[in-house]
Protein backbone atom coordinates (compact mmCIF):
# COMPACT_ATOMS: atom_id res chain seq x y z
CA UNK A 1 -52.65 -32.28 8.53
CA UNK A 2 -54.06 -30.14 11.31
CA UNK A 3 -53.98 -26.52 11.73
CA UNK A 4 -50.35 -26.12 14.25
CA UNK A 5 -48.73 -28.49 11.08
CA UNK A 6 -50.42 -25.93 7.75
CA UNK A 7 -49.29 -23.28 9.82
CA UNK A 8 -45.94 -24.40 10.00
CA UNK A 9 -45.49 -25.64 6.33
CA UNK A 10 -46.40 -21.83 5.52
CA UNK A 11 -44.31 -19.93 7.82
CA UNK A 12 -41.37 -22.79 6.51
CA UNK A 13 -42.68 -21.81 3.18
CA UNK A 14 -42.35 -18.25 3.55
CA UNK A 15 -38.64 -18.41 5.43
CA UNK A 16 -37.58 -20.32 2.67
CA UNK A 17 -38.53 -17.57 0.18
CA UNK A 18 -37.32 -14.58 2.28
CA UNK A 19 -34.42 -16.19 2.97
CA UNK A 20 -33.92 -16.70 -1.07
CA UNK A 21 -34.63 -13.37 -1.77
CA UNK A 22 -32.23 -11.70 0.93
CA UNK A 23 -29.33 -13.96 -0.21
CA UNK A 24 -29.70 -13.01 -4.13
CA UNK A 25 -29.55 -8.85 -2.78
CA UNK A 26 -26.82 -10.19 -1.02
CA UNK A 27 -24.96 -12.02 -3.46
CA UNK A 28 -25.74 -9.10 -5.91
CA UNK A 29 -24.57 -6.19 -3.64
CA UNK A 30 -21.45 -8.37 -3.44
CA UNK A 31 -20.71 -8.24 -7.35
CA UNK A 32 -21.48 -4.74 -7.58
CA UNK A 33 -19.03 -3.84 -4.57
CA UNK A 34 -16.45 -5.85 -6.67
CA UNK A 35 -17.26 -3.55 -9.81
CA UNK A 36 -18.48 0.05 -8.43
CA UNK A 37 -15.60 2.14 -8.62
CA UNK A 38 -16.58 6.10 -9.53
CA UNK A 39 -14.75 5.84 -12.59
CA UNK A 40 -15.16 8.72 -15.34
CA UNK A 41 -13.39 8.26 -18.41
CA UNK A 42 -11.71 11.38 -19.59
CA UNK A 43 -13.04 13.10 -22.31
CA UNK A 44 -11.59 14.75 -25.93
CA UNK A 45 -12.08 18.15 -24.51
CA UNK A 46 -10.74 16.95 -20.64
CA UNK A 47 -7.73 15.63 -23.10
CA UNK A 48 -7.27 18.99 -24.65
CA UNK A 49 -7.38 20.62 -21.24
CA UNK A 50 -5.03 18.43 -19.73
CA UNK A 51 -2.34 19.01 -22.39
CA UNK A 52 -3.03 22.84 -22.42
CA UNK A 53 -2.48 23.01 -18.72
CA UNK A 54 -0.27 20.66 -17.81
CA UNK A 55 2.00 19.50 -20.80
CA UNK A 56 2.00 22.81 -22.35
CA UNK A 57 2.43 24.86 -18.43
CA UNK A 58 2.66 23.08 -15.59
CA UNK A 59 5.76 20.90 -17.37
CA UNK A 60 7.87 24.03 -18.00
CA UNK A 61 8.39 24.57 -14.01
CA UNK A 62 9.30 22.76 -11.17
CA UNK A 63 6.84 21.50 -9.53
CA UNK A 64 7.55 22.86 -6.34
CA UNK A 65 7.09 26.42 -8.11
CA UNK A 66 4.24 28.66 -7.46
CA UNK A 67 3.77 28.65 -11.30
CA UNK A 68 2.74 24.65 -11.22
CA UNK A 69 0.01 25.12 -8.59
CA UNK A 70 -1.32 28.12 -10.90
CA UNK A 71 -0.69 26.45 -14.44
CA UNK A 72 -3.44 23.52 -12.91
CA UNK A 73 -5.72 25.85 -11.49
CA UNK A 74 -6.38 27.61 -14.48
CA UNK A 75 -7.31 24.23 -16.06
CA UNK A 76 -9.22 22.97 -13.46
CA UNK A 77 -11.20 26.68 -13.66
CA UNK A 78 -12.18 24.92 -16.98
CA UNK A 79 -13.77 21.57 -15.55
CA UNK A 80 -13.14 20.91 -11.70
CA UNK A 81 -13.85 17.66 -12.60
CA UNK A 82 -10.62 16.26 -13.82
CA UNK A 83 -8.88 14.06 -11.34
CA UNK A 84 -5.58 14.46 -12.94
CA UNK A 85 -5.39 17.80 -12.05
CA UNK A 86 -6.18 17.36 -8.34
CA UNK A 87 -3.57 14.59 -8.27
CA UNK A 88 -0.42 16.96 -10.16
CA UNK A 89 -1.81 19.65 -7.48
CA UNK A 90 -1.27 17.43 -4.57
CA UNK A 91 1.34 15.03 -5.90
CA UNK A 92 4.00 17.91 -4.81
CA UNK A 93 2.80 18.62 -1.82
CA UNK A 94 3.43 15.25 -0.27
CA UNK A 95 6.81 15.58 -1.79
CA UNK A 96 7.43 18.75 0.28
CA UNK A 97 5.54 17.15 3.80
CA UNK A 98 2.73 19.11 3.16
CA UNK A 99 1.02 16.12 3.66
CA UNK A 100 -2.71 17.77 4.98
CA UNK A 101 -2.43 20.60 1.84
CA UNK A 102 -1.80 17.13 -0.36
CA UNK A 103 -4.34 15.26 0.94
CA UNK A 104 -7.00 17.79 0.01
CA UNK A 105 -6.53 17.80 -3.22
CA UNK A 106 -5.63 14.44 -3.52
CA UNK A 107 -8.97 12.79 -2.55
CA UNK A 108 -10.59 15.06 -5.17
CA UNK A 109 -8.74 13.23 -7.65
CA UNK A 110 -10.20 9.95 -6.07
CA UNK A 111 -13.48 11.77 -6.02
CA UNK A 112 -13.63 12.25 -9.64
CA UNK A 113 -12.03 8.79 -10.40
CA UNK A 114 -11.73 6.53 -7.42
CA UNK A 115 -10.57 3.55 -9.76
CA UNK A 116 -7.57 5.37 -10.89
CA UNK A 117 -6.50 7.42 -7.66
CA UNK A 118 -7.79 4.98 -4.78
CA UNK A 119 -4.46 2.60 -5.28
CA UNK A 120 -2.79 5.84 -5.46
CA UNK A 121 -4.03 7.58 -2.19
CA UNK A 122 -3.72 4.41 0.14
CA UNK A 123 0.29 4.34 -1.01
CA UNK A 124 -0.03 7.93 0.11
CA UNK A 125 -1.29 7.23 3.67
CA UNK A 126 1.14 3.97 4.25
CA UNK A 127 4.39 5.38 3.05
CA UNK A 128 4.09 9.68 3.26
CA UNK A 129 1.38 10.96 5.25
CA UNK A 130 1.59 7.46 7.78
CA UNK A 131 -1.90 7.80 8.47
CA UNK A 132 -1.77 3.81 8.73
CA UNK A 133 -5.23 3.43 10.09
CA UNK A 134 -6.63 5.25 6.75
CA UNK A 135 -4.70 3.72 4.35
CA UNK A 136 -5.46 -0.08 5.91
CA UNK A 137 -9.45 0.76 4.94
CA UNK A 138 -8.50 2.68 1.70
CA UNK A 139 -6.25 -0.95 0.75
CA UNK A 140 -9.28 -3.30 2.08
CA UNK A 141 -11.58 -1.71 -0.02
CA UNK A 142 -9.56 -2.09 -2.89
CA UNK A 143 -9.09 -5.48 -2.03
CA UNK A 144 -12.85 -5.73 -1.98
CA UNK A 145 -13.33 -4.31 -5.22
CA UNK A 146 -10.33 -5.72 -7.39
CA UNK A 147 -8.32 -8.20 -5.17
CA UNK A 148 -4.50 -7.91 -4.44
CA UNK A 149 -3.02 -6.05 -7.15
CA UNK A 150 -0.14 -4.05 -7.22
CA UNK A 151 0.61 0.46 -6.51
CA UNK A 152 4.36 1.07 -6.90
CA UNK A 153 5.97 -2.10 -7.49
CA UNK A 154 3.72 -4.00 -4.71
CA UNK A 155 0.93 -5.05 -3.94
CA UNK A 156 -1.72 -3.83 -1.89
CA UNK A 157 -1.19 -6.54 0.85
CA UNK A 158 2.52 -5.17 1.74
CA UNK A 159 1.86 -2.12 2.33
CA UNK A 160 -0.87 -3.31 4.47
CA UNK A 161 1.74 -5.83 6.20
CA UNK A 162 3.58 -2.15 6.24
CA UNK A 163 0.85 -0.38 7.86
CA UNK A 164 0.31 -3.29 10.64
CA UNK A 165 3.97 -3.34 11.06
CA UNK A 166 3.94 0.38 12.29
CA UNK A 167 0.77 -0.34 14.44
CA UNK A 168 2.51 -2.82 16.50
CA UNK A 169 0.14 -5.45 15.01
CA UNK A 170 2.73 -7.30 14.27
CA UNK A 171 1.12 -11.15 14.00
CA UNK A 172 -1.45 -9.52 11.07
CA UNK A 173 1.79 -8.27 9.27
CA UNK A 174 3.42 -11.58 9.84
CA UNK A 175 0.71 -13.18 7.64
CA UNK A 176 0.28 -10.89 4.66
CA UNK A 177 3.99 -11.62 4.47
CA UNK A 178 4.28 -15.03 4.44
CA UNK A 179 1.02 -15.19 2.46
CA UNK A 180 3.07 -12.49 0.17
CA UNK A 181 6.55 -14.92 -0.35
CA UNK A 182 4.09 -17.87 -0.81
CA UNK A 183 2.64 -16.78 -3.96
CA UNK A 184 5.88 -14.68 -5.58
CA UNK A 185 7.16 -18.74 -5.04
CA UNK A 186 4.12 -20.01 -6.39
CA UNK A 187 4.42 -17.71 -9.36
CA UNK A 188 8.18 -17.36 -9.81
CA UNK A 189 9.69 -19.90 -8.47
CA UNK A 190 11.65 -20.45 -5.30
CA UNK A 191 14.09 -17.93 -5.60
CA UNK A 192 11.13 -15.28 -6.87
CA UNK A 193 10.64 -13.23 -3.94
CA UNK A 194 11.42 -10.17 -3.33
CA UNK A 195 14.12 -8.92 -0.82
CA UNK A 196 11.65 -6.70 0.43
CA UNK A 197 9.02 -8.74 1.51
CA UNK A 198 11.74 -11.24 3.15
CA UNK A 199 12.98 -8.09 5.21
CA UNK A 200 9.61 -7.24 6.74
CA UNK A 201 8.87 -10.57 6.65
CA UNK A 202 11.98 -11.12 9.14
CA UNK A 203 10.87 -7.48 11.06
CA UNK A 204 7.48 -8.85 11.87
CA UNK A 205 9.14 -12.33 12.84
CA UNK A 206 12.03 -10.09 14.61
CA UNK A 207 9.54 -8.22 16.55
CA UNK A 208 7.44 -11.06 17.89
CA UNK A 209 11.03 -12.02 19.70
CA UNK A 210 11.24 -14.94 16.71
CA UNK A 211 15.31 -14.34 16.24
CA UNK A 212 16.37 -17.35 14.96
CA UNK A 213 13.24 -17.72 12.45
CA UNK A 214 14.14 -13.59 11.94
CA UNK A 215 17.99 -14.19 11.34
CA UNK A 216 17.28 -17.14 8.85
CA UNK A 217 14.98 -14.81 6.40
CA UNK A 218 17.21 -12.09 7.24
CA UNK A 219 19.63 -14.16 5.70
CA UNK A 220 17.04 -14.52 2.51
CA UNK A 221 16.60 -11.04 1.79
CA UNK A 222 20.56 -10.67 1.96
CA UNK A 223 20.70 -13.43 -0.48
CA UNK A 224 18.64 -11.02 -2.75
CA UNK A 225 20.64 -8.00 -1.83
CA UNK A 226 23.53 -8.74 -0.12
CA UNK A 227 24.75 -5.00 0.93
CA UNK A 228 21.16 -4.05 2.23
CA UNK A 229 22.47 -2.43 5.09
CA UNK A 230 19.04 -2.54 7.36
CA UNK A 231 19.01 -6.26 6.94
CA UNK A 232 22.39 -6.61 8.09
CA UNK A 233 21.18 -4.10 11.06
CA UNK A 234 18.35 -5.83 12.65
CA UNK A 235 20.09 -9.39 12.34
CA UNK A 236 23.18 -8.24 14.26
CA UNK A 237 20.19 -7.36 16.73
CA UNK A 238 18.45 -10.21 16.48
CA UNK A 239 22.20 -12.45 17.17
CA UNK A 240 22.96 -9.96 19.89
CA UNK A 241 19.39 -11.58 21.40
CA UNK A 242 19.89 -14.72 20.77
CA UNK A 243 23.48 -14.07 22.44
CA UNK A 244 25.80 -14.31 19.86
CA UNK A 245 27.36 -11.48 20.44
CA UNK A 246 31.11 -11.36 18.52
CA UNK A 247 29.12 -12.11 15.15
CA UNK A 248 26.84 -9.65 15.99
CA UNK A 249 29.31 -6.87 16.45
CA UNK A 250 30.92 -8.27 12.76
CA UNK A 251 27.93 -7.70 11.28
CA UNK A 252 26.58 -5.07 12.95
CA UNK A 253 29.96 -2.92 11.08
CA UNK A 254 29.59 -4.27 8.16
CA UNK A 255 25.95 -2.94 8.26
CA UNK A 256 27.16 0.39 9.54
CA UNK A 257 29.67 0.57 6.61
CA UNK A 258 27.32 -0.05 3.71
CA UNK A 259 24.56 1.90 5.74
CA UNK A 260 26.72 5.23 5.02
CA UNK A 261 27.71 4.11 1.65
CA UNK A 262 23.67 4.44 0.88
CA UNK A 263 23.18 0.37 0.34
CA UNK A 264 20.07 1.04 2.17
CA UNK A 265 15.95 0.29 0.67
CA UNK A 266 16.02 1.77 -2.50
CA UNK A 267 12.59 1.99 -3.98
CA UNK A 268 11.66 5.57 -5.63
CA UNK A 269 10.21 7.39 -2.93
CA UNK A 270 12.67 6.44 -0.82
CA UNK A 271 14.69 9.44 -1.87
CA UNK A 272 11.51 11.57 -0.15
CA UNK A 273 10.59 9.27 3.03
CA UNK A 274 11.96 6.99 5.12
CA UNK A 275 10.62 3.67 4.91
CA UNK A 276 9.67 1.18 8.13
CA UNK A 277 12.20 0.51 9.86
CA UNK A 278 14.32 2.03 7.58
CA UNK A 279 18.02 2.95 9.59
CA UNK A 280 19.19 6.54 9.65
CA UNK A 281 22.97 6.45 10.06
């Protein structure tokens, strides 16, 4: 072999290793992003904090009251490390829209144990604060690190649809959705999904101009709830489109009519904010 071919069986050689070496760091940095949540178990004396301050305090006011806000801060005067107190401090102050005081203490609490608040704080930013930008990174990561699991009844993939939906990005929606009914199918069978995820399903399909496709899962989420009054309000839009214009105006009053009777989205926190495309009557 001359000296152009040794040369090139050595630089081959040494690719070859290099390009082993940077593919195990890569394949390792990939397992520990999957497992590296700050995550600091609380401890007998945190415990015995926790109950002082918060069962045995915060619990006998409102939490709107002055006296909450001052029954955590004398525990967290103890250890400023415990992420349940940052989360009681701020969990109020989203309740009240003081969504920037709330956020403060809220990513302390994620701070201190960013496996138990992350899930937390992304529902935050999608559904109260609406910082939809944040919460689409604070939901990826978790994806990242745990896959799709579920924050308040859902998982992290609607709310991102959510978040996409209020961004106008409405073809990325469209696909965590469908992706979304696909597996609740998969899992629970063909009537499995929930009316939910067929609504914003139908909004995303709705606001690509997609009425017919919109009407029929309109139609689906009905099925599932049949006074949901904001279903019955964007598919009298979506026939008024498509030019149908006397059902329409049927179901448009029928939509007004359970609308004010409160047959409207009805998860928790819907008492405190109003949802996407949620209908004010």
């Amino acid at each position: 072999m001359n000296y152009t071919g040794k040369f090139y069986m050595k630089f081959l050689h040494a690719f070859t290793i290099i390009f082993l070496v940077l593919l195990f760091f890569s394949c390792k940095k990939e397992q520990e992003n999957r497992h590296n949540f700050e995550y600091n178990s609380t401890s007998a004396k945190q415990e015995q904090i926790i109950t002082k301050y918060v069962d045995s305090c915060a619990h006998n006011y409102s939490y709107y009251s002055r006296e909450w806000q001052e029954c955590l801060d004398k525990g967290l005067e103890e250890d400023s490390t415990i992420a349940y107190l940052w989360q009681q401090k701020a969990m109020p102050n989203f309740k009240a829209r003081k969504y920037e005081l709330g956020m403060r203490y809220l990513d302390k609490a994620v701070k201190y144990n960013e496996k138990e608040w992350l899930p937390y704080r992304a529902f935050i930013k999608c559904i109260f604060a609406k910082t939809y930008a944040e919460a689409i990174e604070d939901f990826k990561t978790l994806k990242e690190k745990e896959g799709n699991q579920y924050v308040m009844d859902h998982t992290y993939d609607f709310y991102m649809a959510l978040c996409y939906l209020q961004l106008n990005e409405f073809e990325k929606a469209e696909k965590l959705l469908e992706n979304e009914i696909e597996a609740e199918v998969e899992k629970w069978g063909e009537d499995g999904y929930h009316h939910l995820d067929l609504f914003y399903y139908g909004i995303s399909l709705y606001e690509q101009s997609e009425y017919e496709d919109a009407v029929e899962i309109f139609d689906k989420s009905l099925s599932k709830y049949p006074k949901f009054s904001d279903a019955l309000y964007y598919k009298a839009i979506a026939l008024s489109r498509l030019g149908v214009y006397e059902k329409a105006k049927e179901i448009y009053t029928l939509a007004k009519k359970e609308g004010e009777a409160g047959n409207t989205i009805n998860e928790d926190n819907a008492v405190y904010e109003i949802y996407p495309y949620q209908v004010r009557w």
